[in-house]
N, C-alpha and C. Protein backbone atom coordinates (compact mmCIF):
# COMPACT_ATOMS: atom_id res chain seq x y z
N UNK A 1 0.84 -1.18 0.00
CA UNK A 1 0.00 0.00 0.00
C UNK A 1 0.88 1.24 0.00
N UNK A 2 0.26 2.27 -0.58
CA UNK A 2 0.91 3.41 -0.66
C UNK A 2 0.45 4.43 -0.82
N UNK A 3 0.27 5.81 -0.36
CA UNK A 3 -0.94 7.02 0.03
C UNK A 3 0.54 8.01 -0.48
N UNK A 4 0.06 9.45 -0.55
CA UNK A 4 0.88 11.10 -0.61
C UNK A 4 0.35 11.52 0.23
N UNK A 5 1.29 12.14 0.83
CA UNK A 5 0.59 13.43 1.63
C UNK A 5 1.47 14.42 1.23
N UNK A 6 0.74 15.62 1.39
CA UNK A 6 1.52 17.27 1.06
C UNK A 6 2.26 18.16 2.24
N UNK A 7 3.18 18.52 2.46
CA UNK A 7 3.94 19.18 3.43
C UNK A 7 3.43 20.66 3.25
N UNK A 8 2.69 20.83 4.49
CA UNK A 8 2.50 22.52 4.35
C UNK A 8 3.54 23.51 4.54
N UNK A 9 3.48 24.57 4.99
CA UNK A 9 4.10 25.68 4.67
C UNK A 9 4.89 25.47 6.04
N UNK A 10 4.34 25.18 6.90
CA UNK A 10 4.49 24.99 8.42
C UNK A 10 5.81 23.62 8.52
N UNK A 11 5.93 22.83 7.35
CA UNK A 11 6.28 22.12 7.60
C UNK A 11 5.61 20.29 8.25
N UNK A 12 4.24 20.41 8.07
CA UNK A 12 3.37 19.71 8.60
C UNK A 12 2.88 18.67 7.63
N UNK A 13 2.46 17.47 8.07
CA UNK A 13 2.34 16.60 6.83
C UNK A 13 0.90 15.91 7.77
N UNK A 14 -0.09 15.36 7.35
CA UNK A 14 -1.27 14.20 7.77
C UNK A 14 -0.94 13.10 7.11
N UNK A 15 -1.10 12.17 7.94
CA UNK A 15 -0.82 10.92 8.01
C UNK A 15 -2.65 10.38 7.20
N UNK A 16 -2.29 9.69 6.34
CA UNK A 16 -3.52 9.50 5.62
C UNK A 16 -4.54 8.49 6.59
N UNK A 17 -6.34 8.34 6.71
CA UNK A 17 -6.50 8.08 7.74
C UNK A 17 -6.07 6.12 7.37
N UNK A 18 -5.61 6.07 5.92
CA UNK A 18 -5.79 4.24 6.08
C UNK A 18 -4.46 3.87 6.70
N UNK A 19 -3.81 4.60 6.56
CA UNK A 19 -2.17 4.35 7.36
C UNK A 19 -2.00 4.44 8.50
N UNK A 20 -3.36 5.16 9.18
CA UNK A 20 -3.60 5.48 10.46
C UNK A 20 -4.19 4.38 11.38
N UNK A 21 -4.79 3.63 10.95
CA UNK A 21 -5.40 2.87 10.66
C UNK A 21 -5.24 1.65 10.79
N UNK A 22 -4.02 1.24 9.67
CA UNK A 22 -3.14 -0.09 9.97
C UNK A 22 -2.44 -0.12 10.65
N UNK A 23 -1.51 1.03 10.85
CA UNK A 23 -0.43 0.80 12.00
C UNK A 23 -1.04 1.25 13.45
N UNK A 24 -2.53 1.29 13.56
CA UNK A 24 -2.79 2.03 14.77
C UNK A 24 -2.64 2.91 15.51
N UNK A 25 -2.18 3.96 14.39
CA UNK A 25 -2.03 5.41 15.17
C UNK A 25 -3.29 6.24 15.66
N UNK A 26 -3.06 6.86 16.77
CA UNK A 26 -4.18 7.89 17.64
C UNK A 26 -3.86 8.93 18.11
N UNK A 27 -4.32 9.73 18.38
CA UNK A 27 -3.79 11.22 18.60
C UNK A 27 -3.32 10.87 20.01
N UNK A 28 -1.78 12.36 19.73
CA UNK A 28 -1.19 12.03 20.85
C UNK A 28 -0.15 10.97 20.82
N UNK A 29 -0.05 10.04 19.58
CA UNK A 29 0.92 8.76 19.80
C UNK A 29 1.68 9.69 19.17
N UNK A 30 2.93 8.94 19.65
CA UNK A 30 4.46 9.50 18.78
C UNK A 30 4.54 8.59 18.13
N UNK A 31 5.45 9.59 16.97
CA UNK A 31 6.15 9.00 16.09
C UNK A 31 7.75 9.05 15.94
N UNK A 32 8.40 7.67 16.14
CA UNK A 32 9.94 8.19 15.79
C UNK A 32 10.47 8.17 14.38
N UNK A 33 11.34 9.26 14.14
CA UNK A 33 11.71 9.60 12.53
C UNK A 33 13.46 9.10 12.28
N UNK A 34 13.19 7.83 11.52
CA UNK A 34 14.57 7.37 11.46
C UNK A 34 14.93 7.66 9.82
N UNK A 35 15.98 8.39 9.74
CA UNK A 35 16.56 8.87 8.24
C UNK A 35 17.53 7.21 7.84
N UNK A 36 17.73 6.71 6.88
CA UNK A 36 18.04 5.86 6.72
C UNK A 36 18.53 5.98 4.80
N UNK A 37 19.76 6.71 4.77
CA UNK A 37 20.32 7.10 3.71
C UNK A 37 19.52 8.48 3.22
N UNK A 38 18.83 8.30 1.81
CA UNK A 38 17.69 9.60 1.68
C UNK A 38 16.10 9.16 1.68
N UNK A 39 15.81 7.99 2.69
CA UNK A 39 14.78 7.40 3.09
C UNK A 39 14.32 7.89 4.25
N UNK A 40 13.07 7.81 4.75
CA UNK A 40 12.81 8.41 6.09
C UNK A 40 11.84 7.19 6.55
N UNK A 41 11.86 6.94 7.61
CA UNK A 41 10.93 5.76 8.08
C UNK A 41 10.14 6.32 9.31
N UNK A 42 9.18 6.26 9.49
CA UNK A 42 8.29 7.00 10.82
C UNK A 42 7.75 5.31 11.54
N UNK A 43 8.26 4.97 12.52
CA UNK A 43 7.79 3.79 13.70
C UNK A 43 7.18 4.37 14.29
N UNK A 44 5.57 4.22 14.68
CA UNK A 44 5.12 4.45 15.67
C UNK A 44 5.63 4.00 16.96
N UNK A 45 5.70 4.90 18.20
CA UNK A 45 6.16 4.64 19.29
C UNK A 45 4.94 3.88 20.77
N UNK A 46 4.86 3.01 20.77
CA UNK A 46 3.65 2.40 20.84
C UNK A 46 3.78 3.01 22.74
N UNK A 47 2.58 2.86 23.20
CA UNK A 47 2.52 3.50 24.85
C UNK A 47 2.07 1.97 25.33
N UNK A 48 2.74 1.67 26.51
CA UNK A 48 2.03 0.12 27.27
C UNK A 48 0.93 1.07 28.64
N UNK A 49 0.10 0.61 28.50
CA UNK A 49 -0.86 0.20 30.15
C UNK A 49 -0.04 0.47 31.07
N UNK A 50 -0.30 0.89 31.58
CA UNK A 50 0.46 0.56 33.32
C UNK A 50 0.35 -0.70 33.54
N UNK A 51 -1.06 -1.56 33.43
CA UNK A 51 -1.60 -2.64 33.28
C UNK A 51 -0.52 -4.09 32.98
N UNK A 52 -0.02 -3.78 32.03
CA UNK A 52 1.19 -4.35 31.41
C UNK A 52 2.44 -4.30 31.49
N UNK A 53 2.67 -3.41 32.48
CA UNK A 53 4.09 -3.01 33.24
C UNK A 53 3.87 -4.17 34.50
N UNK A 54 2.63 -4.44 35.34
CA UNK A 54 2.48 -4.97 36.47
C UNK A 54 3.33 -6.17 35.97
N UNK A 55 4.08 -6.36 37.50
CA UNK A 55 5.32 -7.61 37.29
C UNK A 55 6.13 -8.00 36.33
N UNK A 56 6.32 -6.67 35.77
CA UNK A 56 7.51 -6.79 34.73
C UNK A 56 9.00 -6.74 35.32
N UNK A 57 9.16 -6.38 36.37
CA UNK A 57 10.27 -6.40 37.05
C UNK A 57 10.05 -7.42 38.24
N UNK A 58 11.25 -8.42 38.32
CA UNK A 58 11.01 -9.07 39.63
C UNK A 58 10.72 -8.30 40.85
N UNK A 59 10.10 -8.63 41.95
CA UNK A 59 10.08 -7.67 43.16
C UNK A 59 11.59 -8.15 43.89
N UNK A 60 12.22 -7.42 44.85
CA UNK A 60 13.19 -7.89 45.73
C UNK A 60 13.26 -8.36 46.71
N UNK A 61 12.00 -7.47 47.60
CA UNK A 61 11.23 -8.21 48.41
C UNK A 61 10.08 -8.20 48.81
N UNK A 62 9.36 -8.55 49.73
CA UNK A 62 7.80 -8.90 49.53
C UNK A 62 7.24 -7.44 50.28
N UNK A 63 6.21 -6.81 49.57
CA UNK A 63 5.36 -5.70 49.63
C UNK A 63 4.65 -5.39 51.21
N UNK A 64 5.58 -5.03 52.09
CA UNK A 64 5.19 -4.89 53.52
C UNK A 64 3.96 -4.04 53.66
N UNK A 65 3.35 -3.57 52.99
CA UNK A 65 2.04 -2.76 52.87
C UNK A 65 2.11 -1.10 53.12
N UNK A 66 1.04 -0.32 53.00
CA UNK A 66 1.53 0.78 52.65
C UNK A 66 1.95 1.68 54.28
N UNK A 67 1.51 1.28 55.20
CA UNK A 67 1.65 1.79 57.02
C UNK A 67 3.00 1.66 57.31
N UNK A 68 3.69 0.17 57.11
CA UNK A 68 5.01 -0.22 57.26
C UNK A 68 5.71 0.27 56.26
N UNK A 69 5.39 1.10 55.05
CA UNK A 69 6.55 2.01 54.04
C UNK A 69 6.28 3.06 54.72
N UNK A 70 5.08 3.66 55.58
CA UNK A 70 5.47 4.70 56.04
C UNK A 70 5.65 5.05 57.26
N UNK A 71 5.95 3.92 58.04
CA UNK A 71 6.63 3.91 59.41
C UNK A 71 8.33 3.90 58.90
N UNK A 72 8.42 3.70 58.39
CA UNK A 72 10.21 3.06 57.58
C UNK A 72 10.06 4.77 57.18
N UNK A 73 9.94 5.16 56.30
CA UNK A 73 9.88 7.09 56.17
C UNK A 73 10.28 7.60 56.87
N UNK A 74 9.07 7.82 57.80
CA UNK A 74 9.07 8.39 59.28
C UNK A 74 10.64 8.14 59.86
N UNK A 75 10.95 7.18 60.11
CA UNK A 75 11.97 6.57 60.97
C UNK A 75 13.13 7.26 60.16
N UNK A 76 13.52 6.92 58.86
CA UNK A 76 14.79 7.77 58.16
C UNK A 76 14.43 8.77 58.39
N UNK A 77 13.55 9.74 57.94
CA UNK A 77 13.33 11.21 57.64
C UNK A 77 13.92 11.32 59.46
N UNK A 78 13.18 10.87 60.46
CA UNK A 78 13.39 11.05 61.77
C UNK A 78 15.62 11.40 62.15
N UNK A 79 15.85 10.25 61.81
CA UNK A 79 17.16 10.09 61.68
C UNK A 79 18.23 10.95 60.93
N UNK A 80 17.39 10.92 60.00
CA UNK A 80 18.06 12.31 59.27
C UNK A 80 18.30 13.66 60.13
N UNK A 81 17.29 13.82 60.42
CA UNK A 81 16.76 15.45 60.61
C UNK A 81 17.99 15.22 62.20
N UNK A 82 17.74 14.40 62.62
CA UNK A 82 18.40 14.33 63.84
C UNK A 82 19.80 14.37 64.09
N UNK A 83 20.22 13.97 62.91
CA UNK A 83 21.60 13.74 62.82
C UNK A 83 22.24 14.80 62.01
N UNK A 84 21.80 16.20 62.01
CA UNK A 84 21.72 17.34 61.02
C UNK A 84 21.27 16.97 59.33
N UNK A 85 21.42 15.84 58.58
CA UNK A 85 21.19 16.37 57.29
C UNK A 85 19.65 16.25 57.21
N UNK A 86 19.74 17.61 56.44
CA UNK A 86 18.06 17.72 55.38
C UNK A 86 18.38 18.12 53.99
């Protein structure tokens, strides 16, 4: 497949909507612009979910809940301040 688009004055080009389309572009997605001799290639830069980040990294250790991250706070920030640095 193959579409034109016209470069305005601005420098601005539309992405035709069937190209939009197949590769699943939506407003707001980026595009990265790779020059590749006197070729130009535009990859959409795809966005993940947060959804899909969940347990993408091993944990280190197990999720003491949110009272005990902020008793552990408390306690540095405490230590800090006490020991002069802020």
């Amino acid at each position: 497949m193959h579409q034109i688009a016209t470069v305005t004055a601005k420098g601005q080009i539309t992405i035709p909507k069937a190209i939009r389309q197949i590769l699943g572009i939506e407003e707001q997605d980026r595009l990265l612009f790779l020059i590749e001799g006197d070729r130009l290639l535009l990859v959409p830069l795809r966005r993940r979910p947060l959804s899909q980040l969940y347990r993408a990294l091993p944990a280190t250790r197990p999720y003491p809940g949110q009272q005990a991250i902020r008793e552990e706070m408390r306690s540095e920030l405490g230590e800090r301040i006490a020991g002069g640095e802020e």
